[in-house]
N, C-alpha and C. Protein backbone atom coordinates (compact mmCIF):
# COMPACT_ATOMS: atom_id res chain seq x y z
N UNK A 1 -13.55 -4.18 -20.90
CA UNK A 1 -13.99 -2.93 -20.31
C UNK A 1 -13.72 -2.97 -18.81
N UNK A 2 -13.26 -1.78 -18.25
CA UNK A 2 -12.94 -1.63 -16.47
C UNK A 2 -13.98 -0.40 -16.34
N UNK A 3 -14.11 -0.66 -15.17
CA UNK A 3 -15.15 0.23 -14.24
C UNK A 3 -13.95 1.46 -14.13
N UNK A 4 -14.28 2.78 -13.90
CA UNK A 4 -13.91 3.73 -13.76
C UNK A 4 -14.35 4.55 -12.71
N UNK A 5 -13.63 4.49 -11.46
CA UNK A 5 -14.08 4.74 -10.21
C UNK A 5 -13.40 6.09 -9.63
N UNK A 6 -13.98 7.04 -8.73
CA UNK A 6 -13.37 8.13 -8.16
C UNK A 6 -12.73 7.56 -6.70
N UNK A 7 -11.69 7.88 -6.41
CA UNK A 7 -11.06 7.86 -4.90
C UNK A 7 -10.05 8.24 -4.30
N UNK A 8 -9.74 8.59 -3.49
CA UNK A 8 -9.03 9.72 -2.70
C UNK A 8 -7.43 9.25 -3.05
N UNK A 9 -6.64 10.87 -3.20
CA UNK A 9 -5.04 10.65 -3.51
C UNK A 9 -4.71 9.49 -2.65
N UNK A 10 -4.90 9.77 -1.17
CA UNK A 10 -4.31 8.42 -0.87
C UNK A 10 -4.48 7.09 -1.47
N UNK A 11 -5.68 6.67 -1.68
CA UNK A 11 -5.74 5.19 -2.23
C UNK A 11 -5.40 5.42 -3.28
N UNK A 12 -5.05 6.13 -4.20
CA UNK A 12 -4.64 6.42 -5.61
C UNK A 12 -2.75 5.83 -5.53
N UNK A 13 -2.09 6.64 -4.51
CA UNK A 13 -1.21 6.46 -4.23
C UNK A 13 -0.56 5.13 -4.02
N UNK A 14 -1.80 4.59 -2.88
CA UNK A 14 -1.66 3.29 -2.31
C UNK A 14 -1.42 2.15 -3.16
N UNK A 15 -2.19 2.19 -4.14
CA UNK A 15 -2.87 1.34 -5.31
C UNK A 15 -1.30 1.40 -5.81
N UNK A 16 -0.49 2.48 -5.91
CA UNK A 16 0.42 2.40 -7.24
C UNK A 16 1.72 2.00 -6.84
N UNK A 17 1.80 2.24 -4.67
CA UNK A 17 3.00 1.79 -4.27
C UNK A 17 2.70 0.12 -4.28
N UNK A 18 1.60 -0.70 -3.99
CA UNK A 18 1.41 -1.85 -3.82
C UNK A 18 1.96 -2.19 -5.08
N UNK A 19 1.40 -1.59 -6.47
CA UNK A 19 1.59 -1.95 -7.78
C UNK A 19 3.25 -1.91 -7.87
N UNK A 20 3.75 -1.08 -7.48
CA UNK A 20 5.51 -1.04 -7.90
C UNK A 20 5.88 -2.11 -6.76
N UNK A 21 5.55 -2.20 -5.86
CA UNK A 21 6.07 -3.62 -4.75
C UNK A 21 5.65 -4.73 -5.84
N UNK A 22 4.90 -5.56 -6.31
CA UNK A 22 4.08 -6.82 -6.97
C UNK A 22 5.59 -6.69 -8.61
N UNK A 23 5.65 -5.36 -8.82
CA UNK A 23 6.64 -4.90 -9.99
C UNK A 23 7.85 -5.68 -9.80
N UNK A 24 7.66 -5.35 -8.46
CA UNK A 24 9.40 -5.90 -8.42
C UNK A 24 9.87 -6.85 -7.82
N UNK A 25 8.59 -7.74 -6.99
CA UNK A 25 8.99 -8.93 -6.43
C UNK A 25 8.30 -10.01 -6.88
N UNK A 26 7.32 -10.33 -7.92
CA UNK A 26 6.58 -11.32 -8.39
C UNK A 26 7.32 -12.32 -9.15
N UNK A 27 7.85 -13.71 -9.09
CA UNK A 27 8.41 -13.98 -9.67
C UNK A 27 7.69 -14.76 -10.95
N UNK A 28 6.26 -15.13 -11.35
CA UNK A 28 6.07 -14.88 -12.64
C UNK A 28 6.00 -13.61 -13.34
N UNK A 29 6.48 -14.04 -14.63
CA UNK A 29 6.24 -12.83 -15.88
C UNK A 29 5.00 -12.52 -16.36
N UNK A 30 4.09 -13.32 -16.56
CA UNK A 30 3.00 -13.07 -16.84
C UNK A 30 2.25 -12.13 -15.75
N UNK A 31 2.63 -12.15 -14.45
CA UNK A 31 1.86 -11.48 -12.84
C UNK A 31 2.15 -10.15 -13.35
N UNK A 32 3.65 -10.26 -13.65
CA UNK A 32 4.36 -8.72 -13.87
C UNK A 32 3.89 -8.13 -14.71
N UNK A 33 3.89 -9.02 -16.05
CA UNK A 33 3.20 -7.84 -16.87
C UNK A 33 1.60 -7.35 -16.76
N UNK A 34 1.13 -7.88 -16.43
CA UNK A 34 -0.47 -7.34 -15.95
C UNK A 34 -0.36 -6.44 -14.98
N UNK A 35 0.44 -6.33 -13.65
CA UNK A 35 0.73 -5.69 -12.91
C UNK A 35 0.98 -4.14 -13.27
N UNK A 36 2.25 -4.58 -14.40
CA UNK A 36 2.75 -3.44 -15.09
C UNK A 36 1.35 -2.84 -15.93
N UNK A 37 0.91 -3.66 -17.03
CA UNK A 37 -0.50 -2.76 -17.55
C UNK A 37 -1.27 -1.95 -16.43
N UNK A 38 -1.41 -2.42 -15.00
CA UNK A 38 -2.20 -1.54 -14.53
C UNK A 38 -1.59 -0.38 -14.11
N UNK A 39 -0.61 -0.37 -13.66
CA UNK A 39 0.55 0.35 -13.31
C UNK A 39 0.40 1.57 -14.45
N UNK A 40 0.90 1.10 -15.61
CA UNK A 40 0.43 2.09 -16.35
C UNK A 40 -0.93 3.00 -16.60
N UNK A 41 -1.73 2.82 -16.48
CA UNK A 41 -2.60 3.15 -16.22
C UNK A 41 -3.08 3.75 -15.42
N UNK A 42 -2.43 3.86 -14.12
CA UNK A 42 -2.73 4.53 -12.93
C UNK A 42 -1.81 5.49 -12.74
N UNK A 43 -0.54 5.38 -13.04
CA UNK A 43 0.32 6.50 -13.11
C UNK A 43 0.10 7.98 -14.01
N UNK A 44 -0.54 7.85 -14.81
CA UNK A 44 -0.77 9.68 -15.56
C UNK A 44 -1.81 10.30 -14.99
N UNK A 45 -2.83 10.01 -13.75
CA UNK A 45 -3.32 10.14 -12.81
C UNK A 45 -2.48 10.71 -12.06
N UNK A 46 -1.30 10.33 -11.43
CA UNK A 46 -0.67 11.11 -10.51
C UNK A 46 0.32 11.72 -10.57
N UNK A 47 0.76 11.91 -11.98
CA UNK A 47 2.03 12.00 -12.17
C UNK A 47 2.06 13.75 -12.19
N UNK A 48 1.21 14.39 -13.01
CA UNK A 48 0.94 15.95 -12.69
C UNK A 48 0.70 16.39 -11.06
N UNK A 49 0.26 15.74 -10.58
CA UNK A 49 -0.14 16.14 -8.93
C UNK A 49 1.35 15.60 -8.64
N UNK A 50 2.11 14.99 -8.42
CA UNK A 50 3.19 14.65 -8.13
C UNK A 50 4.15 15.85 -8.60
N UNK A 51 4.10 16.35 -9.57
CA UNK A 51 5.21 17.20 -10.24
C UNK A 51 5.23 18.57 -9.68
N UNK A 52 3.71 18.69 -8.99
CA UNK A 52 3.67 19.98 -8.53
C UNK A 52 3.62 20.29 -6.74
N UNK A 53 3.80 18.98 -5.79
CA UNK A 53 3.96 18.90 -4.26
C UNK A 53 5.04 17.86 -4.00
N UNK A 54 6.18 18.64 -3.90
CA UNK A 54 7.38 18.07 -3.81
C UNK A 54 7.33 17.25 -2.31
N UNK A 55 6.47 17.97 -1.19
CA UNK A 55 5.98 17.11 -0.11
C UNK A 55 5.49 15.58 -0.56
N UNK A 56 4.99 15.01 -1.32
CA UNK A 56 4.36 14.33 -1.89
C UNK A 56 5.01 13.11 -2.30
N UNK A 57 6.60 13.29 -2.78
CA UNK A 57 7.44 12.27 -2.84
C UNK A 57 7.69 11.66 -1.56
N UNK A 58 8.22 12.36 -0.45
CA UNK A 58 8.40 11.79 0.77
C UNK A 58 7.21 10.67 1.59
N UNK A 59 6.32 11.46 1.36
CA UNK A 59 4.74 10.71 1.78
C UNK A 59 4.91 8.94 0.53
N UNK A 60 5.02 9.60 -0.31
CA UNK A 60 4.90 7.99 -1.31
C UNK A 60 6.04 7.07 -1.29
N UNK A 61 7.26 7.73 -0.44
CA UNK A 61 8.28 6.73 0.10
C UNK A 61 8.18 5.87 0.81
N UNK A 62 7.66 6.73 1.84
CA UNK A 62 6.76 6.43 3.16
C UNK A 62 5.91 5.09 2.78
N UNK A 63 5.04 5.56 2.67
CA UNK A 63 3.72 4.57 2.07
C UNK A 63 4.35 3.69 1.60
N UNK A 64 5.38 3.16 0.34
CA UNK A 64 5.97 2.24 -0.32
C UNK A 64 6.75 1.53 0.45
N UNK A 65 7.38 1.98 1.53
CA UNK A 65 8.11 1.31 3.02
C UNK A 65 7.00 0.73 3.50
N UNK A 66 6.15 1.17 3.97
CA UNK A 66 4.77 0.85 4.43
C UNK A 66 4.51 -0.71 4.07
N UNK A 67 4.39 -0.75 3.02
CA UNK A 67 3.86 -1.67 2.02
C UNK A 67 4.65 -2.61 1.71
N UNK A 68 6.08 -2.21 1.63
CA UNK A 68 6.74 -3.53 1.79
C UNK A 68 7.12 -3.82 3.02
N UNK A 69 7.09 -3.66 4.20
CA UNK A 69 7.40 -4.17 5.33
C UNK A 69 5.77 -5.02 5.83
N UNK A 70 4.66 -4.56 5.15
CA UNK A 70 3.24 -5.25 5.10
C UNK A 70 3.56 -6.29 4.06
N UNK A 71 4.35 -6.80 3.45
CA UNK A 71 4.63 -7.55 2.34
C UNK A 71 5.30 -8.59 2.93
N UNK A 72 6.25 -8.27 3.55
CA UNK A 72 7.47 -9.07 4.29
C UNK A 72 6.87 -9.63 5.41
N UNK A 73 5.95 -9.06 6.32
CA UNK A 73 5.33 -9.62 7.37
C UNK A 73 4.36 -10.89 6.83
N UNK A 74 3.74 -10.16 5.92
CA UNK A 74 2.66 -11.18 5.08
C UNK A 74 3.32 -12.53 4.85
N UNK A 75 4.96 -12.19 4.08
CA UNK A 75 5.29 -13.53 3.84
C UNK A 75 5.83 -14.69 4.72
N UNK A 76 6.63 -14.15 5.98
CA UNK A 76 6.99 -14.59 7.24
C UNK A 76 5.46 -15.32 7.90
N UNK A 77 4.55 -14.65 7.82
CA UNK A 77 3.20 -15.04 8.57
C UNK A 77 2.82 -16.50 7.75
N UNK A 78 2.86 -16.44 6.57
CA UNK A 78 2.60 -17.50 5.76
C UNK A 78 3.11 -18.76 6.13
N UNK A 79 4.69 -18.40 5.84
CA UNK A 79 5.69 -19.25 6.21
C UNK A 79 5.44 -20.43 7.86
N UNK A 80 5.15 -19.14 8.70
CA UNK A 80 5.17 -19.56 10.13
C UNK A 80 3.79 -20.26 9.94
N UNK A 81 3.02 -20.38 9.35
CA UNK A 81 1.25 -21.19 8.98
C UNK A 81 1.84 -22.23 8.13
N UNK A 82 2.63 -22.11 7.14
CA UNK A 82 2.95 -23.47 6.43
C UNK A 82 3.24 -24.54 7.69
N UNK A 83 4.12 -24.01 8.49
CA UNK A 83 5.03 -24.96 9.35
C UNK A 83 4.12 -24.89 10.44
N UNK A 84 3.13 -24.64 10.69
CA UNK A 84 2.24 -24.63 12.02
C UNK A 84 3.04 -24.42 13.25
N UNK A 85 3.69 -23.05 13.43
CA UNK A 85 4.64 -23.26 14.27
C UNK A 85 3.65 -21.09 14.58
N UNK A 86 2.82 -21.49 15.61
CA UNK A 86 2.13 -20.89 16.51
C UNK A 86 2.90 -20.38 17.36
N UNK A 87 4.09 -19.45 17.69
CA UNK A 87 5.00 -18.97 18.59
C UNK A 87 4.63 -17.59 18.87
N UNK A 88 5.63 -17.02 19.40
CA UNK A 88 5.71 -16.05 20.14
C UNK A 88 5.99 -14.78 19.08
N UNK A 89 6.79 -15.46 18.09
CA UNK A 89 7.20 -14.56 16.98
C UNK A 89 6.01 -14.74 15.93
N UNK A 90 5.01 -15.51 15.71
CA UNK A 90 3.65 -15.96 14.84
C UNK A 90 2.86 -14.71 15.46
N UNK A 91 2.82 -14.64 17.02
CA UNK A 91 1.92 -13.70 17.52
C UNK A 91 2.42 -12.44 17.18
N UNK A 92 3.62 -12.17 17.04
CA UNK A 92 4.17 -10.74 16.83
C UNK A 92 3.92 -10.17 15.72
N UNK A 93 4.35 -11.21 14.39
CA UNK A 93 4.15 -10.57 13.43
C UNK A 93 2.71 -10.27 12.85
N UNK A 94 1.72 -11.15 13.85
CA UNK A 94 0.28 -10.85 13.36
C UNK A 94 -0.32 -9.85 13.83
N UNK A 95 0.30 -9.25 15.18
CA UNK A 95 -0.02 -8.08 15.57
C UNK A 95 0.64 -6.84 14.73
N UNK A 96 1.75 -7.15 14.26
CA UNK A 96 2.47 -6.07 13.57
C UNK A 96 1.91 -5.88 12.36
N UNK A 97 0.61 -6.98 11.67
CA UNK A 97 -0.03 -5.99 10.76
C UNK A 97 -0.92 -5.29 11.06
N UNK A 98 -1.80 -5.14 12.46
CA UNK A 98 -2.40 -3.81 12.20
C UNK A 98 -1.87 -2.17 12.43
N UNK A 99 -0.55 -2.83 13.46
CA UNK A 99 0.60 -1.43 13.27
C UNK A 99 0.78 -0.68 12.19
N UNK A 100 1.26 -1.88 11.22
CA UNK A 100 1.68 -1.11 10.06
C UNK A 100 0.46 -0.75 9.30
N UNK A 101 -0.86 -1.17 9.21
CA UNK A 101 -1.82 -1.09 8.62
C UNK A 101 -2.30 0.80 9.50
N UNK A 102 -2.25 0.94 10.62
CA UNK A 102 -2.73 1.94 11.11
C UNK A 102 -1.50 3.19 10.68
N UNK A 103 -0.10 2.46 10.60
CA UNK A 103 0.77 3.49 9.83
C UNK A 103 0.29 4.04 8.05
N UNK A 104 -0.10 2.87 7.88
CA UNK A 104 -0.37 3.50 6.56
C UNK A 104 -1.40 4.30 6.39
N UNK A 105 -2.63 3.76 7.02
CA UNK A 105 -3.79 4.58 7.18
C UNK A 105 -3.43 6.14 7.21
N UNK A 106 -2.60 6.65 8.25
CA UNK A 106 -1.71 7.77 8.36
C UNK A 106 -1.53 8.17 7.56
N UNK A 107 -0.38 7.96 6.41
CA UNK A 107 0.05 8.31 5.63
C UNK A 107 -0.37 8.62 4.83
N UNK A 108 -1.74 7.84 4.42
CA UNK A 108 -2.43 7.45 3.16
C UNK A 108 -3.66 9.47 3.82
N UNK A 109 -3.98 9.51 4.92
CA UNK A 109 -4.85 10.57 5.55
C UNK A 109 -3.73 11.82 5.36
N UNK A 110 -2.57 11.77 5.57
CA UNK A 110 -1.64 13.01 5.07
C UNK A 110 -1.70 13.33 3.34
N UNK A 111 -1.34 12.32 2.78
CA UNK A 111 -1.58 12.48 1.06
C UNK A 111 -2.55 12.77 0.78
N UNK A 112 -4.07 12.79 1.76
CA UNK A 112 -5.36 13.15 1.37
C UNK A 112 -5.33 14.69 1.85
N UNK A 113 -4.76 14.93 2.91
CA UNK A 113 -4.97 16.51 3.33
C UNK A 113 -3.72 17.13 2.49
N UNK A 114 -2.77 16.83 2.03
CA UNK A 114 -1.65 17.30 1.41
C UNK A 114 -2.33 17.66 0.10
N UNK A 115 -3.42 17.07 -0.40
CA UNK A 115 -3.56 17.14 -1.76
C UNK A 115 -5.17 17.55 -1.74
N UNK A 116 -5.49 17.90 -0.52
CA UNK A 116 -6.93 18.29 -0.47
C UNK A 116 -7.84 17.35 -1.35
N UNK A 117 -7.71 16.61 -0.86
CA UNK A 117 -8.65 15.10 -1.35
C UNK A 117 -10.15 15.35 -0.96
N UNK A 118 -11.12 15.30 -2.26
CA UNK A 118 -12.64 15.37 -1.51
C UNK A 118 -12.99 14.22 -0.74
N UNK A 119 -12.60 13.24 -1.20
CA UNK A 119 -12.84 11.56 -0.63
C UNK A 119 -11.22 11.46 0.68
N UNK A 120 -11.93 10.74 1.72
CA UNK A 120 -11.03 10.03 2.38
C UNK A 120 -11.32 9.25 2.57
N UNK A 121 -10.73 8.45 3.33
CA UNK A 121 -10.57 7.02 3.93
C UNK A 121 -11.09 6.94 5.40
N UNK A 122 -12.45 6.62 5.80
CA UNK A 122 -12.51 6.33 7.67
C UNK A 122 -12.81 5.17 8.10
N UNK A 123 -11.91 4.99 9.36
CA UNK A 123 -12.15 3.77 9.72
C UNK A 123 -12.15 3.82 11.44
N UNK A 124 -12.55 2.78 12.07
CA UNK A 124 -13.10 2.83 13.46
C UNK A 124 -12.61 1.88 13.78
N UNK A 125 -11.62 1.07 14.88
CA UNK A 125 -11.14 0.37 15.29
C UNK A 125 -11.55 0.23 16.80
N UNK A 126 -11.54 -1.11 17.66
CA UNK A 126 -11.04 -0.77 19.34
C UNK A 126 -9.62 -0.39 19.33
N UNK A 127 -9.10 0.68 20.27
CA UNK A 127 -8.27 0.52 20.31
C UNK A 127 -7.26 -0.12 20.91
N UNK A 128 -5.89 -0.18 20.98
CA UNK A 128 -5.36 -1.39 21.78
C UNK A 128 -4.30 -0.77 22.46
C-alpha cells in the first residue's frame, strides 16, 4: 500500500522529470525498473493536463535540463569528495547547486501558475 498525497503541478512535474533522469542513467536494472513502476504511475496524472497547455512542454524541458545539470553537478561534487580535493572548482560546483536549485524553484512556480495550481511551493532563503 502507498500513501496518496495532493501536490502542486510543479512537484508533480518535478517528481516525473527526476523519474525520467534515474530512467535513463541508473546503471542497475533492478533501480530502473522500480523507477519505471513509479514513473508509471505518475504519468496518467499529467498526461491530460499536458495534452491540453502546449506551454507546458517547454516548462518540463526546462525543468528536465534543470535536473540533469543538478545531477551532473551532484556527481562531479561526489567525485571531487571521493578525492578530497577541496578547490576552487569543489567551491563552484557547490555553489552552483543552489543556482540551479533556485532555477528550478522558478520553473517548478511557472508550471504552478501555468496550470493554476491550488498548492505551491514557498521557500525563504538569505539572499546572496
Amino acid at each position: 500500500m502507498n500513501p496518496s498525497v495532493l501536490v502542486s503541478w510543479g512537484e508533480l512535474f518535478d517528481k516525473i522529470t527526476i523519474l525520467e533522469i534515474k530512467s535513463e542513467r541508473l546503471s542497475a536494472e533492478a533501480a530502473r525498473t522500480n523507477v519505471r513502476r513509479e514513473l508509471e504511475q505518475l504519468l496518467p496524472a499529467a498526461a491530460e493536463i499536458e495534452a491540453k497547455n502546449p506551454k507546458l512542454a517547454f516548462l518540463k524541458t526546462a525543468l528536465k535540463r534543470v535536473n540533469e545539470k543538478l545531477w551532473d553537478i551532484e556527481d562531479d561534487i561526489r567525485a571531487k569528495e571521493a578525492a578530497q580535493s577541496f578547490d576552487a572548482e569543489f567551491v563552484a560546483l557547490a555553489r552552483s547547486v543552489y543556482h540551479r536549485n533556485d532555477e528550478r524553484g522558478r520553473i517548478k512556480g511557472e508550471i504552478n501558475a501555468a496550470l493554476n495550481s491550488d498548492l505551491t511551493e514557498e521557500k525563504q532563503y538569505t539572499r546572496y
